[in-house]
C-alpha atoms as a PDB file:
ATOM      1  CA  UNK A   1      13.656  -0.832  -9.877  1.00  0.00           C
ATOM      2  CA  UNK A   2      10.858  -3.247 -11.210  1.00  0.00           C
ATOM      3  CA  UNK A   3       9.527  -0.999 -14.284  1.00  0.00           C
ATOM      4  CA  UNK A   4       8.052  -4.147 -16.706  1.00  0.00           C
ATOM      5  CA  UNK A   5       5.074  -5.325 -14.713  1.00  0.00           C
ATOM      6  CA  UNK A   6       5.208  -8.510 -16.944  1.00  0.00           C
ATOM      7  CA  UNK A   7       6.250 -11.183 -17.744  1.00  0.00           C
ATOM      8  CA  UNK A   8       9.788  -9.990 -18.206  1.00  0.00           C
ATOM      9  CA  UNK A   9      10.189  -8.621 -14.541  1.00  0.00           C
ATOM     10  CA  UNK A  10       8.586 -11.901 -13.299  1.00  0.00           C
ATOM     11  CA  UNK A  11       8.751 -15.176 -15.526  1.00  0.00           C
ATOM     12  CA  UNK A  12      11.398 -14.966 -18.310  1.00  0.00           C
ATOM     13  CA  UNK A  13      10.795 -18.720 -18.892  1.00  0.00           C
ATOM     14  CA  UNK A  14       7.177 -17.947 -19.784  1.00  0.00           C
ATOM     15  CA  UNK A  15       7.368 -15.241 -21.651  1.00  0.00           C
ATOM     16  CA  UNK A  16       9.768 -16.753 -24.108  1.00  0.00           C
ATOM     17  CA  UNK A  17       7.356 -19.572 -24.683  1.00  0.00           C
ATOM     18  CA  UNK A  18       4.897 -17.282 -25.267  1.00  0.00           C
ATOM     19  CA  UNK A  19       3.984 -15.497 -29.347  1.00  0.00           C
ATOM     20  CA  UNK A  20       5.431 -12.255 -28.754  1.00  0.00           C
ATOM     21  CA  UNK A  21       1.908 -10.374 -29.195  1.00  0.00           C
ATOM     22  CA  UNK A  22       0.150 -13.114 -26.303  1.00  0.00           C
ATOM     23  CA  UNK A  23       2.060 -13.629 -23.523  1.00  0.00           C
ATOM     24  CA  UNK A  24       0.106 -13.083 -20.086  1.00  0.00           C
ATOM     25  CA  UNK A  25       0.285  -9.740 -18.266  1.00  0.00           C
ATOM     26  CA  UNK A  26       1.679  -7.755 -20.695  1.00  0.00           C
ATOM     27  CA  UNK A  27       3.152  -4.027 -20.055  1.00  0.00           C
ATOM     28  CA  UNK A  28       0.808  -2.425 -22.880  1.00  0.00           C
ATOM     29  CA  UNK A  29      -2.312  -4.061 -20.942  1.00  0.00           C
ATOM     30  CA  UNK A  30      -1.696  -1.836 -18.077  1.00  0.00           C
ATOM     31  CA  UNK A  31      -3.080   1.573 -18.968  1.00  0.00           C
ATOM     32  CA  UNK A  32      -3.117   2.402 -15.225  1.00  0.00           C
ATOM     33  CA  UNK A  33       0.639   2.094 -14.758  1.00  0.00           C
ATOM     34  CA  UNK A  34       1.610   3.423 -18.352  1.00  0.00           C
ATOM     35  CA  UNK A  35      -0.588   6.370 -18.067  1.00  0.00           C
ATOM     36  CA  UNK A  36       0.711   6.988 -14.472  1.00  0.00           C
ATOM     37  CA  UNK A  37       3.896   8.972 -15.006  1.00  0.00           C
ATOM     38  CA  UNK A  38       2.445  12.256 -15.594  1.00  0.00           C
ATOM     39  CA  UNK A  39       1.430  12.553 -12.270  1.00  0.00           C
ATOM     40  CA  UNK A  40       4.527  14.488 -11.355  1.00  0.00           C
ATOM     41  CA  UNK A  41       6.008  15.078 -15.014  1.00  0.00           C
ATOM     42  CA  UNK A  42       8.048  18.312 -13.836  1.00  0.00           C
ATOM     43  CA  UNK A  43       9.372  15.480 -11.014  1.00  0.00           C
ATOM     44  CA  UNK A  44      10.270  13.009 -13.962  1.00  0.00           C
ATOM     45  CA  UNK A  45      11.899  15.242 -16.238  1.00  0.00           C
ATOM     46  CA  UNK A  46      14.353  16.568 -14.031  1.00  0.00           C
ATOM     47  CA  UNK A  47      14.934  12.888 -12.134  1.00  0.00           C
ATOM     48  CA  UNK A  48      15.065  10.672 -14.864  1.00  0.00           C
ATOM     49  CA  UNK A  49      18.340   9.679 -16.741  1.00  0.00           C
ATOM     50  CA  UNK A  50      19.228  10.719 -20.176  1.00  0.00           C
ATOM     51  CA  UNK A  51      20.839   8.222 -22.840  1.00  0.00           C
ATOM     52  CA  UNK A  52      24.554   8.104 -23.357  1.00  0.00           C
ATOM     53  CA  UNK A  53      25.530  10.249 -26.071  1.00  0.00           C
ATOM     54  CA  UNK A  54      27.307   7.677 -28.099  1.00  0.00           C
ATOM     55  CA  UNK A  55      24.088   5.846 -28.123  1.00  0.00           C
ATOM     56  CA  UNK A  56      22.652   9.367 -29.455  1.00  0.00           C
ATOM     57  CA  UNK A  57      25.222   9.837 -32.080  1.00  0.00           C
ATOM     58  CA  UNK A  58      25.176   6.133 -33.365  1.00  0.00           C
ATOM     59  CA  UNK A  59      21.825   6.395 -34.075  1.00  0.00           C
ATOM     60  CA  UNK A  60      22.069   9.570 -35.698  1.00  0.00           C
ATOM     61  CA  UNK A  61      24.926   8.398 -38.021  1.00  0.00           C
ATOM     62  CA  UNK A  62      22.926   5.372 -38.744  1.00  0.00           C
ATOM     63  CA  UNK A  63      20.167   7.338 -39.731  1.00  0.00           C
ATOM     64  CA  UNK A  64      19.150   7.955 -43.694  1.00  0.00           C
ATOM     65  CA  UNK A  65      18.165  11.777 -42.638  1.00  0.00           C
ATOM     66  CA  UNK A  66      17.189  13.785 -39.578  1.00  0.00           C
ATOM     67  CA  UNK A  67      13.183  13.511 -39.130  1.00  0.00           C
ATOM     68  CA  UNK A  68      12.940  11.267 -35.939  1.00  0.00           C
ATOM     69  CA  UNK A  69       9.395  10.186 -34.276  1.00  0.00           C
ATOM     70  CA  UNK A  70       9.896   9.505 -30.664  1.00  0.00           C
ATOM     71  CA  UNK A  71       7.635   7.210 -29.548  1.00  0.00           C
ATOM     72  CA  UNK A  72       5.818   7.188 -25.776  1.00  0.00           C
ATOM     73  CA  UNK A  73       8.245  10.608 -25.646  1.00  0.00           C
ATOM     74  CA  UNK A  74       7.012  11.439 -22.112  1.00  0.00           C
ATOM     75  CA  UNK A  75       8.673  15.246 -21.119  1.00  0.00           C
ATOM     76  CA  UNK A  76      10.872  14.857 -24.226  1.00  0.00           C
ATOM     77  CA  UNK A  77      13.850  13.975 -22.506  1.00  0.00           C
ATOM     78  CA  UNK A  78      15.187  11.480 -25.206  1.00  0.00           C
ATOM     79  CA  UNK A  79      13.843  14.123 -27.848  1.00  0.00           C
ATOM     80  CA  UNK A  80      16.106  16.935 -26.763  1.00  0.00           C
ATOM     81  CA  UNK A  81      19.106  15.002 -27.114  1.00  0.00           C
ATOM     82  CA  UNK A  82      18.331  14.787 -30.314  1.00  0.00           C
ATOM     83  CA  UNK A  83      17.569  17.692 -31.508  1.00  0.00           C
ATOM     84  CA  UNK A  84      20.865  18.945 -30.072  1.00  0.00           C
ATOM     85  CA  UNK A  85      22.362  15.979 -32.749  1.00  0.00           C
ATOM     86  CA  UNK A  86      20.431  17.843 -35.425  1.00  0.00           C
ATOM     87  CA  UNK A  87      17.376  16.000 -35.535  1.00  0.00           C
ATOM     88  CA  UNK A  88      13.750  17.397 -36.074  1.00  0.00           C
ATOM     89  CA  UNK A  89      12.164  15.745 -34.491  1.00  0.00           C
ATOM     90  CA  UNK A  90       8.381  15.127 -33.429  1.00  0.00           C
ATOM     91  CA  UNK A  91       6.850  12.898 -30.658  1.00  0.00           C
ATOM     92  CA  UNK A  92       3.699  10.999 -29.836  1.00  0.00           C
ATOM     93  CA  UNK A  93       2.728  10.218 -26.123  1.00  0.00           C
ATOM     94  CA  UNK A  94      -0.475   9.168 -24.305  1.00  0.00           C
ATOM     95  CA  UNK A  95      -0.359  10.772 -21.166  1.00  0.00           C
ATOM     96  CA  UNK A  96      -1.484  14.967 -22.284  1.00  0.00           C
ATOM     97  CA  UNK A  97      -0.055  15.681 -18.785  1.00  0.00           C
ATOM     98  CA  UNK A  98       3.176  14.134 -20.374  1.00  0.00           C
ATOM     99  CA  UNK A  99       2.692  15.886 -23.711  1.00  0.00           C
ATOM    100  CA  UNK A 100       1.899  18.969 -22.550  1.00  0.00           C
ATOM    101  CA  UNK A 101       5.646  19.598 -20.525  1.00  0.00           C
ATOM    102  CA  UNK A 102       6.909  17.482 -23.385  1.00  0.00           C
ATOM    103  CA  UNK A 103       5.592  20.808 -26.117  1.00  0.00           C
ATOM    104  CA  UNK A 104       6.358  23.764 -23.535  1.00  0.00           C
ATOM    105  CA  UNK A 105      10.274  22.118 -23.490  1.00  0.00           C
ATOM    106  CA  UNK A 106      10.144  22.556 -27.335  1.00  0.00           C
ATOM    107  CA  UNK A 107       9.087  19.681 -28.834  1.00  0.00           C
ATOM    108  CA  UNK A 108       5.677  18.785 -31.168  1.00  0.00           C
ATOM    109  CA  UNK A 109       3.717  16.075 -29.736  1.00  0.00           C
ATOM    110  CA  UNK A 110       0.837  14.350 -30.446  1.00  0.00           C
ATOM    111  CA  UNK A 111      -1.407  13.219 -27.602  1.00  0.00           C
ATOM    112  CA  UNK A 112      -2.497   9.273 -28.784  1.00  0.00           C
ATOM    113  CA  UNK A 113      -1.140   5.205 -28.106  1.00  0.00           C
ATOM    114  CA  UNK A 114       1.216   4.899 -30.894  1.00  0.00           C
ATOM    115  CA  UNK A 115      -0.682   1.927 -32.077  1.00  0.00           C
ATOM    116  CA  UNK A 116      -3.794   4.122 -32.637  1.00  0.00           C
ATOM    117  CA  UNK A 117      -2.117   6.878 -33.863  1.00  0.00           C
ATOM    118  CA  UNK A 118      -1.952   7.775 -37.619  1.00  0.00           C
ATOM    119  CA  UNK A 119       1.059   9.761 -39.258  1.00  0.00           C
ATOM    120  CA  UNK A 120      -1.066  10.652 -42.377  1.00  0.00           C
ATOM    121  CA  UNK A 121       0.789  11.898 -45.566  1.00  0.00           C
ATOM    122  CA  UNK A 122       4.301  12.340 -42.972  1.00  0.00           C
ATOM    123  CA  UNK A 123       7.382   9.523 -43.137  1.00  0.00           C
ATOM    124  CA  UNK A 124      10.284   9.737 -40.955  1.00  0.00           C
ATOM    125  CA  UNK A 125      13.912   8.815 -41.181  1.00  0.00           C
ATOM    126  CA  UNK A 126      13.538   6.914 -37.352  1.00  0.00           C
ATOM    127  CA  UNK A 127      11.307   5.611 -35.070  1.00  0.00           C
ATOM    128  CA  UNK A 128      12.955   5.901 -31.843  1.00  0.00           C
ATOM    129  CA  UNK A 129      11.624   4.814 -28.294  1.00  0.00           C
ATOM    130  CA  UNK A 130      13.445   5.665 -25.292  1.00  0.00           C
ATOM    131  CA  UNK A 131      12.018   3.281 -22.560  1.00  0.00           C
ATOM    132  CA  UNK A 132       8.481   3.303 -23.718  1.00  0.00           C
ATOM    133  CA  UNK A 133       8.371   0.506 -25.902  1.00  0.00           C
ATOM    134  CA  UNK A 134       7.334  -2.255 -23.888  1.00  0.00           C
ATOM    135  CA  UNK A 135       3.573   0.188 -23.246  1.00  0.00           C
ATOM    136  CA  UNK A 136       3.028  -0.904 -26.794  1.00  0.00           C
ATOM    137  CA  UNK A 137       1.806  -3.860 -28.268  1.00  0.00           C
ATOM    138  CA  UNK A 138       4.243  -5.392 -29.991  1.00  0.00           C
ATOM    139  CA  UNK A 139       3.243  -6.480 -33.183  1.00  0.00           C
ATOM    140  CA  UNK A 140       1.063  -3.598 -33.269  1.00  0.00           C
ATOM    141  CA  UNK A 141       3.873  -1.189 -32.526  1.00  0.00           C
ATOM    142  CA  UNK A 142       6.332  -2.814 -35.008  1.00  0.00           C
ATOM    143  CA  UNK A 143       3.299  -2.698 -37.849  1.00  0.00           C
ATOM    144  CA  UNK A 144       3.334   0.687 -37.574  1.00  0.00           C
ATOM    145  CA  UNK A 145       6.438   1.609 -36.876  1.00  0.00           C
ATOM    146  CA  UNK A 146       6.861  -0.132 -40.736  1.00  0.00           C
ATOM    147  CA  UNK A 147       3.997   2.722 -42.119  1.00  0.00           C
ATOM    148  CA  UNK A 148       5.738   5.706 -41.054  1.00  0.00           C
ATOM    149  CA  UNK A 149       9.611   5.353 -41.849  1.00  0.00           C
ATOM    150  CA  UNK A 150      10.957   6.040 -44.990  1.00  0.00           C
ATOM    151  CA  UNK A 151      12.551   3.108 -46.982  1.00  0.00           C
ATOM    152  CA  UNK A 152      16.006   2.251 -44.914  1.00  0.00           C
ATOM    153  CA  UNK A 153      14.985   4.213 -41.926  1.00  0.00           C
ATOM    154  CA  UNK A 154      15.749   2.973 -38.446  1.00  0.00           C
ATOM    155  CA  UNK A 155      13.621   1.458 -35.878  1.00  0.00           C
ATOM    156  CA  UNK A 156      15.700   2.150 -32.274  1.00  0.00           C
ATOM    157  CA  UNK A 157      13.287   1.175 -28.752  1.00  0.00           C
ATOM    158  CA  UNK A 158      15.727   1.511 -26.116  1.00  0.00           C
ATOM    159  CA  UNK A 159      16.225   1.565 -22.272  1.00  0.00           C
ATOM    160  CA  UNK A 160      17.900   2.777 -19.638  1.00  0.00           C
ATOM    161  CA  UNK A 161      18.223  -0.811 -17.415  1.00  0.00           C
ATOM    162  CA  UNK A 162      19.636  -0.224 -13.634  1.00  0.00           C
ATOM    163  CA  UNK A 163      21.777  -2.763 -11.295  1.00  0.00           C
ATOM    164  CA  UNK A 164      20.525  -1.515  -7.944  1.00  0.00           C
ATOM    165  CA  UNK A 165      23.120  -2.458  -5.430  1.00  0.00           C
ATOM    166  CA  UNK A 166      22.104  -5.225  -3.458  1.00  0.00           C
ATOM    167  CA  UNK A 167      21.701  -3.316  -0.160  1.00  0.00           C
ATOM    168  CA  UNK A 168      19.914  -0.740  -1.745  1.00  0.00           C
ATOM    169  CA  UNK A 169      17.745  -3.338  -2.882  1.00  0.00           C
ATOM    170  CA  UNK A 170      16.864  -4.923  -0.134  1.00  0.00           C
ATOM    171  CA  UNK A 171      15.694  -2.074   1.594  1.00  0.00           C
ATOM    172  CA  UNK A 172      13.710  -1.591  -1.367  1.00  0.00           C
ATOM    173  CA  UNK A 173      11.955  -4.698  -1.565  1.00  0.00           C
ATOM    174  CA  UNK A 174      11.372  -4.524   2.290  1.00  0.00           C
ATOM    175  CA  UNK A 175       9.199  -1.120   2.355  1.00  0.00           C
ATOM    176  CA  UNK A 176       7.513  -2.500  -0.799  1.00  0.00           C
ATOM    177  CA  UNK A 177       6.768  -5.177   0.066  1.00  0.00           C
ATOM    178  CA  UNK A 178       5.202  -3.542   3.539  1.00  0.00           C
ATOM    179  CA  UNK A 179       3.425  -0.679   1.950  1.00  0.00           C
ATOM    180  CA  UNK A 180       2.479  -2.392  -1.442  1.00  0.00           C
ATOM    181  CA  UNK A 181       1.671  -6.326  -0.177  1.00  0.00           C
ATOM    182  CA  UNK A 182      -0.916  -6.744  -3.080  1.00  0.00           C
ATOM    183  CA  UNK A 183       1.605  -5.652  -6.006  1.00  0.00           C
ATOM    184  CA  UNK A 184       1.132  -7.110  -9.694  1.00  0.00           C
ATOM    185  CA  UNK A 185       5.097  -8.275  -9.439  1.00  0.00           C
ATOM    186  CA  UNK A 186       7.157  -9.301  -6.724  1.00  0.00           C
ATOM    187  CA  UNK A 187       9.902  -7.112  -5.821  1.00  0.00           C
ATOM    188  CA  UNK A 188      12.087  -9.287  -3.944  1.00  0.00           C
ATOM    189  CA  UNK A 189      12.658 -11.631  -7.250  1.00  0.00           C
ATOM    190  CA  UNK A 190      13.076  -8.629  -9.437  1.00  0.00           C
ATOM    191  CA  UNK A 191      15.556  -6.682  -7.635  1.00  0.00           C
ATOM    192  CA  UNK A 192      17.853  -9.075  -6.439  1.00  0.00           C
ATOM    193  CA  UNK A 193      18.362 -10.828 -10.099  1.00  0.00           C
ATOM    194  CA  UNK A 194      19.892  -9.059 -12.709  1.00  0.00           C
ATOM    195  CA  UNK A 195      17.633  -6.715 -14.198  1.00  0.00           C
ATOM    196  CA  UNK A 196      19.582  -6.668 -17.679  1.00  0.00           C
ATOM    197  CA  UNK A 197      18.916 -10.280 -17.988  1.00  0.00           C
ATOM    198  CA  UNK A 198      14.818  -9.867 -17.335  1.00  0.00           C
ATOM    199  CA  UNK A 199      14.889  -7.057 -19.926  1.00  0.00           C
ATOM    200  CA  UNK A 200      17.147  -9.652 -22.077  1.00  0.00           C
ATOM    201  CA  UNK A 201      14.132 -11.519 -22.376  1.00  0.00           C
ATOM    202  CA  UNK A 202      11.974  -8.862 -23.480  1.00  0.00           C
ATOM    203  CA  UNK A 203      14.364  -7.500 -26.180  1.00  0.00           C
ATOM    204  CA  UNK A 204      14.250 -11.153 -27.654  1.00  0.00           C
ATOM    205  CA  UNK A 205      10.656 -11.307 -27.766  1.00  0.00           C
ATOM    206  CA  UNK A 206      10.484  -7.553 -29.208  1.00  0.00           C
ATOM    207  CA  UNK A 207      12.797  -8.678 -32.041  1.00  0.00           C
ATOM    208  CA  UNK A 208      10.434 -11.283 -33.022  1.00  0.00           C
ATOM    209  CA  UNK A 209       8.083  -9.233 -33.389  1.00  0.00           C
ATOM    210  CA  UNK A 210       9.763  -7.176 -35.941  1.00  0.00           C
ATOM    211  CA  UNK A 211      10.995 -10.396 -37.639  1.00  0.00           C
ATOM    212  CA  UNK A 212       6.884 -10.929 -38.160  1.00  0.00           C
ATOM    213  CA  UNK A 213       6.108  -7.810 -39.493  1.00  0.00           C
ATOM    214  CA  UNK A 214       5.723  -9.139 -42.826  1.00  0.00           C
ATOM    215  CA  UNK A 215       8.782  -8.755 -43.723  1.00  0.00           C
ATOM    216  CA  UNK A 216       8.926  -4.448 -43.441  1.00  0.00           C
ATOM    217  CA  UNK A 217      12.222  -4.509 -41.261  1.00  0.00           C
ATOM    218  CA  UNK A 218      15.928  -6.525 -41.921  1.00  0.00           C
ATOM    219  CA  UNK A 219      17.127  -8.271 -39.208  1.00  0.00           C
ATOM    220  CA  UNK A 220      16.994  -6.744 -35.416  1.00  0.00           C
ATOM    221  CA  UNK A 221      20.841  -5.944 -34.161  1.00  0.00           C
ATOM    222  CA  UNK A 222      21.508  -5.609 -29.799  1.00  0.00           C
ATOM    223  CA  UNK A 223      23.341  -2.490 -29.207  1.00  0.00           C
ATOM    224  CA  UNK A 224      24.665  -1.953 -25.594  1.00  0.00           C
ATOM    225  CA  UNK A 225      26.226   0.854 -23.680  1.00  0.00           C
ATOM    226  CA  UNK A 226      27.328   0.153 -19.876  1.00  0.00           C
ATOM    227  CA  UNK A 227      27.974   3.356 -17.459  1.00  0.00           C
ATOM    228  CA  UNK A 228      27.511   4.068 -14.093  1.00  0.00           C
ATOM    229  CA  UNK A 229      26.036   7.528 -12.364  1.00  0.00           C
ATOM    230  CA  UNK A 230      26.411   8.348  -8.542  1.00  0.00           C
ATOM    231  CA  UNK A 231      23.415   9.995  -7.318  1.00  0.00           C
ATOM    232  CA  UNK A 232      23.243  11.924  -3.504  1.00  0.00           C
ATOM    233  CA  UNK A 233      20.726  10.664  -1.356  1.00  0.00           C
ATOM    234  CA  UNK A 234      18.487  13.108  -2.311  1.00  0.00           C
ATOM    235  CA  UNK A 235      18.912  12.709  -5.962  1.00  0.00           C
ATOM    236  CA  UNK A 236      18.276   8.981  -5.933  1.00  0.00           C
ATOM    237  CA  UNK A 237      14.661   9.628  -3.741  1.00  0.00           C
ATOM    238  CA  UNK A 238      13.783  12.269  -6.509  1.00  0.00           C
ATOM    239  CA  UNK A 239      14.283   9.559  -8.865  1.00  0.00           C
ATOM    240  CA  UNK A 240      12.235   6.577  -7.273  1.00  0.00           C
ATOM    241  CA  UNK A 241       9.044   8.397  -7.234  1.00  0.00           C
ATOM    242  CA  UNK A 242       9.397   8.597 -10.854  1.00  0.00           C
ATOM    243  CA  UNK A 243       9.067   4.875 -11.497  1.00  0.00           C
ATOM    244  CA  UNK A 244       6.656   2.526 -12.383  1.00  0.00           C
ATOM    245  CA  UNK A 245       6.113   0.959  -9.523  1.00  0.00           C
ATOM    246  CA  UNK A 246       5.334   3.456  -7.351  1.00  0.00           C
ATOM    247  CA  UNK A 247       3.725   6.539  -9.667  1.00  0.00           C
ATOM    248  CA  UNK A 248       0.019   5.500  -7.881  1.00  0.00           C
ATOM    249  CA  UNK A 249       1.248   5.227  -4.559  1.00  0.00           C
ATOM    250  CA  UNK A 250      -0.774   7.419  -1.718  1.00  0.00           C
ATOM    251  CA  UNK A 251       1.636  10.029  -0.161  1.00  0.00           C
ATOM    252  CA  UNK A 252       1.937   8.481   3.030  1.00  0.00           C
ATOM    253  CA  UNK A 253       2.929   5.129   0.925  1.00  0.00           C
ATOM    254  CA  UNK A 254       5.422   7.209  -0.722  1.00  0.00           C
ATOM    255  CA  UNK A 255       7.075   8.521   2.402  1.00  0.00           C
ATOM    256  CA  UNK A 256       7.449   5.311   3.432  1.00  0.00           C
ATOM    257  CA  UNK A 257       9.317   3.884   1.138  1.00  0.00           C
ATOM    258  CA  UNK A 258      11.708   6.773   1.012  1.00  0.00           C
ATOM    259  CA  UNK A 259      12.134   7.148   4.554  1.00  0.00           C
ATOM    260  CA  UNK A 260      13.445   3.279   4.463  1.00  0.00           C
ATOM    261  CA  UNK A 261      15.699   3.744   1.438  1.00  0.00           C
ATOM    262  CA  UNK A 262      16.877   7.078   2.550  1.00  0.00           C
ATOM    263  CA  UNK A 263      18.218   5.572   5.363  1.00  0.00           C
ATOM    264  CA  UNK A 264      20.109   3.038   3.707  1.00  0.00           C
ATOM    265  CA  UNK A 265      21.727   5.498   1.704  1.00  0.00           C
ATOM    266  CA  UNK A 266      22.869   7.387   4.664  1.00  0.00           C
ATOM    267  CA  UNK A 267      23.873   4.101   5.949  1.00  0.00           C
ATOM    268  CA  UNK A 268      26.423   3.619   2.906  1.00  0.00           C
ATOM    269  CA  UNK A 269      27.547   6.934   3.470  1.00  0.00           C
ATOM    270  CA  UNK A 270      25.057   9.496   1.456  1.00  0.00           C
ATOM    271  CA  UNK A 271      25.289   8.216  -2.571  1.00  0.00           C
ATOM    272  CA  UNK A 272      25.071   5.421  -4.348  1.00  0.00           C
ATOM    273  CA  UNK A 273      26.708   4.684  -7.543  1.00  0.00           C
ATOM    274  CA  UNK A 274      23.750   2.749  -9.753  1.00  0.00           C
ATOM    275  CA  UNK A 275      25.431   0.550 -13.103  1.00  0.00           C
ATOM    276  CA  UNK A 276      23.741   1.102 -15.659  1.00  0.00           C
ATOM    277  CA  UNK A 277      23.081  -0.488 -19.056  1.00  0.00           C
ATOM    278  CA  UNK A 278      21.567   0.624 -21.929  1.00  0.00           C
ATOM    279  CA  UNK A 279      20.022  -1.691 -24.304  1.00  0.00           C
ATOM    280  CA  UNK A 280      18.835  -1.118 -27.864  1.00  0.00           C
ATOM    281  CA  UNK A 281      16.900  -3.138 -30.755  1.00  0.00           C
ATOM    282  CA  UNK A 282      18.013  -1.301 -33.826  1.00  0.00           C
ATOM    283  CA  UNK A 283      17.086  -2.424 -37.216  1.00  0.00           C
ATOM    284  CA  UNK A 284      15.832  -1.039 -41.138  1.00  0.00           C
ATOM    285  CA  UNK A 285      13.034  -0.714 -42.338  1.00  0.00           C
ATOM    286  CA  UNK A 286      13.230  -2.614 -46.464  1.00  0.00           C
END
């Protein structure tokens, strides 16, 4: 599913021409779309995918000591897995509808935009993202990112990046494009290209950032973890409400769209079987 409505899920040319804090249409500029996911936050925590465990315990491992920030933390779904890997951990998110499900599921968060949000006296050993970092600036994000880790902490944005089967994805593109003819990126173009490749793009640009943060981080590595999850029919429509391109959409919109995709599931026999990868800018902060 389109989730960067940017220049990353619609000119990859452009945006790496671009200075990684001034490219057009960036994510962070849309409030409305990166504040929308706590309309149905119960809906999103129990739809959305978790991270791959060795992802989870690499970063751990990596780590200097266990006091993680997680960053745009939404229900808390990347902060859970680790605290089972030992980590304390505390989160900052902008949506309080988000935040609130995020502290009842047992984990401290602060209601704020990381970029305007101040750690005060506190210093962690990581500054983890778990799809969330392309709602923040960039340079901003990376400059303080810098303030609160420790000397030779980690700073880890990663994502979850699906390969919806080409079917699947037409069908997709075909109600949205019916029910949503006005939308800020064109679905067509980003669902039948490789979605890795867009988000390719935007992991290059958000390692350039770090590499200008005046020097506060060593040099950005890729991590990458490919897996694949088969999902019922009704699984898969829990999770497309969840995403950005459709967290605004009236309820009769809504139906639409899963009426048409639901049928294409049953059409390829009741699952689908979505490839994953998950992609990760790791590096230390000096």
């Amino acid at each position: 599913m389109p989730t960067l409505p940017s220049s990353a899920s619609s000119s990859p040319s452009a945006a790496a021409s671009q200075p990684a804090s001034q490219s057009p249409n960036e994510p962070h500029q849309r409030r409305d779309i990166a504040e929308s996911f706590g309309t149905d936050a119960e809906r999103y925590d129990r739809a959305r995918p978790r991270y791959p465990d060795a992802l989870i315990q690499r970063i751990v491992a990596a780590a200097p000591g266990p006091d993680l920030l997680d960053v745009g933390c939404g229900t808390g779904i990347a902060a859970r897995q680790f605290q089972a890997a030992g980590c304390k951990v505390h989160g900052v998110e902008p949506d309080a509808r988000m935040a609130e499900l995020a502290r009842r599921l047992g984990t401290d968060t602060d209601v704020a935009k990381f970029e305007d949000w101040e750690p005060g006296e506190r210093r962690f050993d990581v500054v983890a993202a778990g799809t969330a970092w392309h709602w923040i600036d960039l340079a901003a994000g990376a400059a303080k990112a810098a303030q609160a880790l420790r000397p030779g902490g980690l700073l880890v944005p990663f994502w979850n990046v699906a390969e919806t089967p080409p079917d699947l994805a037409e069908a997709v593109a075909d109600a949205a494009e019916r029910v949503m003819p006005d939308a800020p990126f064109d679905f067509r173009a980003a669902l039948t290209r490789s979605m890795v490749d867009g988000y390719q793009v935007f992991l290059a640009r958000a390692s350039d950032a770090i590499r200008a943060a005046d020097g506060a981080f060593g040099e950005p590595e890729l991590w990458r973890y490919d897996w694949e999850f088969t999902y019922t029919r009704d699984a898969w429509l829990d999770v497309l409400p969840t995403q950005g391109a459709f967290t605004r959409l009236r309820p009769d919109q809504l139906a639409e769209i899963l009426r048409a995709v639901g049928s294409a599931i049953d059409t390829r026999g009741g699952t689908v079987t979505m490839p994953y990868a998950t992609l990760a800018v790791v590096t230390s902060r000096r």
